[in-house]
C-alpha atoms as a PDB file:
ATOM      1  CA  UNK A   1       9.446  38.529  11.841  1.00  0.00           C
ATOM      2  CA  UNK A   2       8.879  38.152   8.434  1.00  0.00           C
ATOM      3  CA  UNK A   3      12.185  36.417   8.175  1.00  0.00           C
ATOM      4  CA  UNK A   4      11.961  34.399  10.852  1.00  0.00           C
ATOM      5  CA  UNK A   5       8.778  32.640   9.698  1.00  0.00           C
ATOM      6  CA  UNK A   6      10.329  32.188   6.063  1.00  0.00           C
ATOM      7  CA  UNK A   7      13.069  30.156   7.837  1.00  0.00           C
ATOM      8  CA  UNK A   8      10.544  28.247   9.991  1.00  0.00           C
ATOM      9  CA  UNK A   9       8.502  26.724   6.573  1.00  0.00           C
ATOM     10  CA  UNK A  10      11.670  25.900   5.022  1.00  0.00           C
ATOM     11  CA  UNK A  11      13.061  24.010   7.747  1.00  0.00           C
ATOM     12  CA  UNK A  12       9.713  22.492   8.618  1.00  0.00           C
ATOM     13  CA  UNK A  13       9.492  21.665   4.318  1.00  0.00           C
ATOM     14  CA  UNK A  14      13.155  20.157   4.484  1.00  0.00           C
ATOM     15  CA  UNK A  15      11.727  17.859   7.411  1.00  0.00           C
ATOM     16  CA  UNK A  16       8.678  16.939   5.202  1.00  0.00           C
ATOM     17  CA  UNK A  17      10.859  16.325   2.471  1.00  0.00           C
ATOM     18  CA  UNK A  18      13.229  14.123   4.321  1.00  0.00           C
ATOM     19  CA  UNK A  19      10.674  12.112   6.358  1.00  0.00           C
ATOM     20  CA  UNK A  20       8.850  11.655   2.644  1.00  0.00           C
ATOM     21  CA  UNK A  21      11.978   9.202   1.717  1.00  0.00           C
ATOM     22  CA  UNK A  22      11.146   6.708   4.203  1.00  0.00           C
ATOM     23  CA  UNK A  23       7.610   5.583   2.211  1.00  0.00           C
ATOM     24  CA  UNK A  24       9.242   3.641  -0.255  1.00  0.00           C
ATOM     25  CA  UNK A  25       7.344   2.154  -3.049  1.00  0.00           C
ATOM     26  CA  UNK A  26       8.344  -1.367  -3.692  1.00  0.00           C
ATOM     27  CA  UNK A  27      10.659  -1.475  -6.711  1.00  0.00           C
ATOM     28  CA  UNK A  28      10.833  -4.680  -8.128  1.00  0.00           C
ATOM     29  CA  UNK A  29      11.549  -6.939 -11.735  1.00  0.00           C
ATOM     30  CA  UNK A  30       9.977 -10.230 -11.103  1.00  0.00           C
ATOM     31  CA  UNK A  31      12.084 -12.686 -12.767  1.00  0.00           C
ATOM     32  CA  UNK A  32      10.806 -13.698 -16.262  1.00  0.00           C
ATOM     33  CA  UNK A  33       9.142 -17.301 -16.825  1.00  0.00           C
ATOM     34  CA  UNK A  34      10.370 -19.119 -19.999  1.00  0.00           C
ATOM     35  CA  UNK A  35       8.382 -18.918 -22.851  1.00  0.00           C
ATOM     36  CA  UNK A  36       5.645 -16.323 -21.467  1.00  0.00           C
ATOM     37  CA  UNK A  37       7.462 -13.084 -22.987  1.00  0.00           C
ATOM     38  CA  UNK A  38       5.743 -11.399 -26.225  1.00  0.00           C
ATOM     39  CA  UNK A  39       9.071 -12.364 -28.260  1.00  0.00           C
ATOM     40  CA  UNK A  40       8.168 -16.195 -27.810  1.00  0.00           C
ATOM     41  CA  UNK A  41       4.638 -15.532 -28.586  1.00  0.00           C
ATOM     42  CA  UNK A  42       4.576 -13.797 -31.408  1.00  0.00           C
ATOM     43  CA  UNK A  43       7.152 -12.568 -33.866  1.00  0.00           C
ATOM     44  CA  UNK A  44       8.970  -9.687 -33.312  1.00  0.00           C
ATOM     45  CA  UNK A  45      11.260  -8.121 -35.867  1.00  0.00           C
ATOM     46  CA  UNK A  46      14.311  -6.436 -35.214  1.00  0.00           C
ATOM     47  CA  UNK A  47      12.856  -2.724 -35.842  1.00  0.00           C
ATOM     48  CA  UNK A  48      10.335  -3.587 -33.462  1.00  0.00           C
ATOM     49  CA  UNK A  49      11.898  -5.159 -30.412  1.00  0.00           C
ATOM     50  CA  UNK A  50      13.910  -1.632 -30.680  1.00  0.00           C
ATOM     51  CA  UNK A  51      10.980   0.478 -30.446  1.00  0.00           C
ATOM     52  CA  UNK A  52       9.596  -1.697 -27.918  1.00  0.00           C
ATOM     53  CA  UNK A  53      12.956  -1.606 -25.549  1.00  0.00           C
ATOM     54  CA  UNK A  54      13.343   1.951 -26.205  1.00  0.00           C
ATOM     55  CA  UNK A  55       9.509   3.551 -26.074  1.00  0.00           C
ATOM     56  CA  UNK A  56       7.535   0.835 -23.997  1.00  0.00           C
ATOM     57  CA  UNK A  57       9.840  -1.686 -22.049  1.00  0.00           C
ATOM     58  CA  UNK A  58      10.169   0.134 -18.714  1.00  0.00           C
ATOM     59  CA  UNK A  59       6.988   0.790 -18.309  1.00  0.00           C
ATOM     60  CA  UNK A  60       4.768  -2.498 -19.583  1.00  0.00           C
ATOM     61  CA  UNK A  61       7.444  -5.837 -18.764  1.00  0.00           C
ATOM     62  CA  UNK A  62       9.190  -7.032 -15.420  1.00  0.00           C
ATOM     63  CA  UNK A  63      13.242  -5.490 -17.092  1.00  0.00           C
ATOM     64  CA  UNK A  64      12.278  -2.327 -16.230  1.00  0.00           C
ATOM     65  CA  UNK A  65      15.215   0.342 -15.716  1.00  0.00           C
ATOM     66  CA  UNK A  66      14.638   1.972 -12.486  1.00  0.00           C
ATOM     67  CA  UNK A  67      16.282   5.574 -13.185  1.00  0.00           C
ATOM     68  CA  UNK A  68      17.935   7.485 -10.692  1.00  0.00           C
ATOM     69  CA  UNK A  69      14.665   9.404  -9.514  1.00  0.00           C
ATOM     70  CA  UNK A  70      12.881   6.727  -8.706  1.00  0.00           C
ATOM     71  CA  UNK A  71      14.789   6.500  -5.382  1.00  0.00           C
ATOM     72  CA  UNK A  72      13.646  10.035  -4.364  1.00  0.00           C
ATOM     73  CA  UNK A  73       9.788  10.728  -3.214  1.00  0.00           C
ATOM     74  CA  UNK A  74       7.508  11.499  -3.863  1.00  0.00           C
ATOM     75  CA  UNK A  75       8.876  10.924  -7.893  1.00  0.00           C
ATOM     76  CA  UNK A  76       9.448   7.435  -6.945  1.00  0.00           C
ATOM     77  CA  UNK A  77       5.865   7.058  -5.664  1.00  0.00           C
ATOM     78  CA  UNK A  78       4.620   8.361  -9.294  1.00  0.00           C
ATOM     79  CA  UNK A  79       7.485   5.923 -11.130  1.00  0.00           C
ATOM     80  CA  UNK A  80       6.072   2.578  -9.121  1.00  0.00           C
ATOM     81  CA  UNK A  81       2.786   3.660  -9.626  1.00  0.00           C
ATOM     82  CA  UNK A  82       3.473   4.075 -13.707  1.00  0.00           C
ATOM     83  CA  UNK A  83       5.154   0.922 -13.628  1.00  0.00           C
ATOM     84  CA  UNK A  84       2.342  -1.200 -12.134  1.00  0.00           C
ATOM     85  CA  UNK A  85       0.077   0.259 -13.899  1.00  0.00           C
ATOM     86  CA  UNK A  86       1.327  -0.437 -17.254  1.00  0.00           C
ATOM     87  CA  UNK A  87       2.300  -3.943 -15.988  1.00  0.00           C
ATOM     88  CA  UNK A  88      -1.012  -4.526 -15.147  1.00  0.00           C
ATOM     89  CA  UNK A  89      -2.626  -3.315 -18.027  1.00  0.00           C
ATOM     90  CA  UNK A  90      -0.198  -4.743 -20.697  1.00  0.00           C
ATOM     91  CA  UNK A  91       2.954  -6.825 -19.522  1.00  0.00           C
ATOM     92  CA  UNK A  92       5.277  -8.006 -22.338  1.00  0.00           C
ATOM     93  CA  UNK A  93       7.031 -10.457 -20.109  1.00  0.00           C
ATOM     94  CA  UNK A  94       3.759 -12.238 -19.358  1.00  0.00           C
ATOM     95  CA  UNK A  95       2.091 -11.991 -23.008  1.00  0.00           C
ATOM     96  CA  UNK A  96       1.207 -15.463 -23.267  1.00  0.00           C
ATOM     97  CA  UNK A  97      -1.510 -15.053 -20.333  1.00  0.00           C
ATOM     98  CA  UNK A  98      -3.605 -13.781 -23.270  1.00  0.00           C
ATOM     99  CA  UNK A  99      -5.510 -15.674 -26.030  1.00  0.00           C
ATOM    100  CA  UNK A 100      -4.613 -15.768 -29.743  1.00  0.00           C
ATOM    101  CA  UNK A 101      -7.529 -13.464 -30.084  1.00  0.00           C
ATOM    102  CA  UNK A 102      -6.730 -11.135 -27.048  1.00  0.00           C
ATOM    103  CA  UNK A 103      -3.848 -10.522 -27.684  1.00  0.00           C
ATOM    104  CA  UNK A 104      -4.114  -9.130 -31.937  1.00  0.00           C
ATOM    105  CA  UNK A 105      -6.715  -7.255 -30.181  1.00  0.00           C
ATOM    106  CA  UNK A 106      -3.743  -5.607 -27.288  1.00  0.00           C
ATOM    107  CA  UNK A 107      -1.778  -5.221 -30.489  1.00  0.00           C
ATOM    108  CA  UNK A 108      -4.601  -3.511 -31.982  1.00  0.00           C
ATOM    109  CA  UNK A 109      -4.877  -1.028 -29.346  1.00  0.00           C
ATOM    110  CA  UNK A 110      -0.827  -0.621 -29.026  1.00  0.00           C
ATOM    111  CA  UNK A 111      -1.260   1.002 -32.774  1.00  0.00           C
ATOM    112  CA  UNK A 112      -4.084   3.191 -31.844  1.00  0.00           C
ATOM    113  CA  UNK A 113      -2.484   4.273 -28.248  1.00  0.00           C
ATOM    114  CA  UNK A 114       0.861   4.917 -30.385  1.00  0.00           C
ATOM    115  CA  UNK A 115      -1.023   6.555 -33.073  1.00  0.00           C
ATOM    116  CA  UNK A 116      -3.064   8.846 -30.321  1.00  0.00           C
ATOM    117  CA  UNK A 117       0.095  10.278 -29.152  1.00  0.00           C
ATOM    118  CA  UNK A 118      -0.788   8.670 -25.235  1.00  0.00           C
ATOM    119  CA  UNK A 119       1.944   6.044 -25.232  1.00  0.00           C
ATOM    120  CA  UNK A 120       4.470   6.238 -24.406  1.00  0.00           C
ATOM    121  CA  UNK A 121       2.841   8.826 -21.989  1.00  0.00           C
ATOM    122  CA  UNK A 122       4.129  12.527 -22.217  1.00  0.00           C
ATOM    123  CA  UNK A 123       5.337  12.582 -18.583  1.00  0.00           C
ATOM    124  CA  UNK A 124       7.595   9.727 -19.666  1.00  0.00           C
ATOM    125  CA  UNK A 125       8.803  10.963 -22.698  1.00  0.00           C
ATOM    126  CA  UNK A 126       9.266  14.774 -21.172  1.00  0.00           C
ATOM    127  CA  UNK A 127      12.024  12.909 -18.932  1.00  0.00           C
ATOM    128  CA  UNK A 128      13.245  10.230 -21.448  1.00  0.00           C
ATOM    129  CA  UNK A 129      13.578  12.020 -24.772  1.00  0.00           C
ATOM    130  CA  UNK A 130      14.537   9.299 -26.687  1.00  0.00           C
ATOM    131  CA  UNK A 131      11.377   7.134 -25.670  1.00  0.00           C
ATOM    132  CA  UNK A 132       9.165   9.554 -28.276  1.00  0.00           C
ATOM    133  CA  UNK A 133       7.895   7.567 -31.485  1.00  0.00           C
ATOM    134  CA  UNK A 134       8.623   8.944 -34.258  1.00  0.00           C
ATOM    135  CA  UNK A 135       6.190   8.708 -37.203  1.00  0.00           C
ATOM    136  CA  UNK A 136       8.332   5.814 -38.370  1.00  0.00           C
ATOM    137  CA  UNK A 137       8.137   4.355 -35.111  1.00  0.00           C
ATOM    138  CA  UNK A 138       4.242   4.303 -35.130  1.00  0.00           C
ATOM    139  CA  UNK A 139       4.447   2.869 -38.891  1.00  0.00           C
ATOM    140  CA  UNK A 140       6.470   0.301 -37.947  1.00  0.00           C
ATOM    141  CA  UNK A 141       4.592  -0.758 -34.272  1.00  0.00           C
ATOM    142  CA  UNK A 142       1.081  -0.552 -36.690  1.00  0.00           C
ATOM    143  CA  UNK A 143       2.327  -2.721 -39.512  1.00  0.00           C
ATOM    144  CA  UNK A 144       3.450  -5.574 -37.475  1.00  0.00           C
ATOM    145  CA  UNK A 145       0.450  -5.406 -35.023  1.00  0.00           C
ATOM    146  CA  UNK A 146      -1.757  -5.268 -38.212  1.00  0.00           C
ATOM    147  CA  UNK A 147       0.081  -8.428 -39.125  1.00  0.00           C
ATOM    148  CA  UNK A 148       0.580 -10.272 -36.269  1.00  0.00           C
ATOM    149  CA  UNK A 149      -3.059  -9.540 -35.073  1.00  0.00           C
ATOM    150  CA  UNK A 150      -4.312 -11.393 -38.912  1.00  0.00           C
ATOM    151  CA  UNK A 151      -1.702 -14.016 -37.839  1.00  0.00           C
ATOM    152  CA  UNK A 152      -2.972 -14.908 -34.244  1.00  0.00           C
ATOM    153  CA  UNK A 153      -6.722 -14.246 -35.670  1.00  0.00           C
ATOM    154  CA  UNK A 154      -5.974 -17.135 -38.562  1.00  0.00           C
ATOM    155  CA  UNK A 155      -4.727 -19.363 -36.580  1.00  0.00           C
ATOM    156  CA  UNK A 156      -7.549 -18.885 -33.418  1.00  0.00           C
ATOM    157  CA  UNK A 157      -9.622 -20.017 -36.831  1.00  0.00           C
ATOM    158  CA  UNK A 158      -7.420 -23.278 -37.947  1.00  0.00           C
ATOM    159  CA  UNK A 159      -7.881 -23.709 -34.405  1.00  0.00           C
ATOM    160  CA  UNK A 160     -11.425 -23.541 -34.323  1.00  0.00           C
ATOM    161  CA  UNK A 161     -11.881 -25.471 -37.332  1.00  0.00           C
ATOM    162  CA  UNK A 162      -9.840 -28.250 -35.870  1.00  0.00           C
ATOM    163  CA  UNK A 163     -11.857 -28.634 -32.501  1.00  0.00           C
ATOM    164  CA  UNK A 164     -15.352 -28.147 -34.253  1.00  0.00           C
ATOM    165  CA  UNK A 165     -15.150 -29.151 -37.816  1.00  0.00           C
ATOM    166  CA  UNK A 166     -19.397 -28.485 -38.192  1.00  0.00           C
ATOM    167  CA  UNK A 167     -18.528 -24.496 -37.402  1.00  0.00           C
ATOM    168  CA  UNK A 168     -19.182 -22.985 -40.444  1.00  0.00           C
ATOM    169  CA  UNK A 169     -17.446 -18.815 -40.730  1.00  0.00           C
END
């Protein structure tokens, strides 16, 4: 009896299972628009467009690599959901929708979420090894967001200046 209802759930779980893989997520790269991607809007050394194509890329821009998994539910449900997240929240290959000021304040908080040990997030990293920062890594994203932030913030100033030459800082 015993046997026979052991044989029942897995055959009723296989079913599940199988019907689960028609609810697919959408899965989609919009195409990049000229001159919005973070590499035309601010300056992006070498060392750090690696980190960022390795650790961030899939996640937070419109090239990401949809892995194998992502084709099998309910994983797939979790990847799309990760992915439009992050896209929403931070989207490389839309940076320019931010301000000069917005955005050295998203590269602010790319140092601290590197720093805190949340991004690249651990379910992503426990699949794609090679995605963990490294305390170099971190160095190197905090430097040049440290930089580029007094960058964007200097010249959201000239700007300033420019437009209302009575504004005293």
């Amino acid at each position: 009896m015993l046997k026979k209802i052991l044989k029942m759930a897995l055959v009723a779980l296989a079913l599940i299972f199988a019907g689960m893989q028609f609810v697919r997520p959408s899965r989609v790269n919009p195409p990049a628009k000229a001159g919005r991607g973070i590499e035309e809007q601010v300056r992006v050394t070498p060392a750090v467009e690696t980190v960022l194509k390795r650790s961030c890329m899939d996640c937070h821009s419109n090239r990401t690599e949809w892995p194998w998994y992502s084709n099998v539910a309910p994983a797939s449900w979790l990847v799309a959901d990760h992915v439009n997240h992050g896209r929403r929240h931070l989207n490389f290959s839309d940076w320019a929708r931010m301000e000069g000021v917005e955005a050295g304040s998203m590269l602010q908080a790319m140092c601290k979420e590197a720093q805190g040990g949340s991004m690249p997030m651990p379910s992503y990293t426990l699949v794609h090894r090679g995605a963990q920062l490294s305390e170099a890594d971190v160095q190197t994203l905090c430097d040049w967001a440290g930089a580029e932030s007094e960058r964007l913030a200097a010249g959201a100033a000239s700007e300033i200046r420019a437009l209302r030459p009575d504004v005293v800082e």
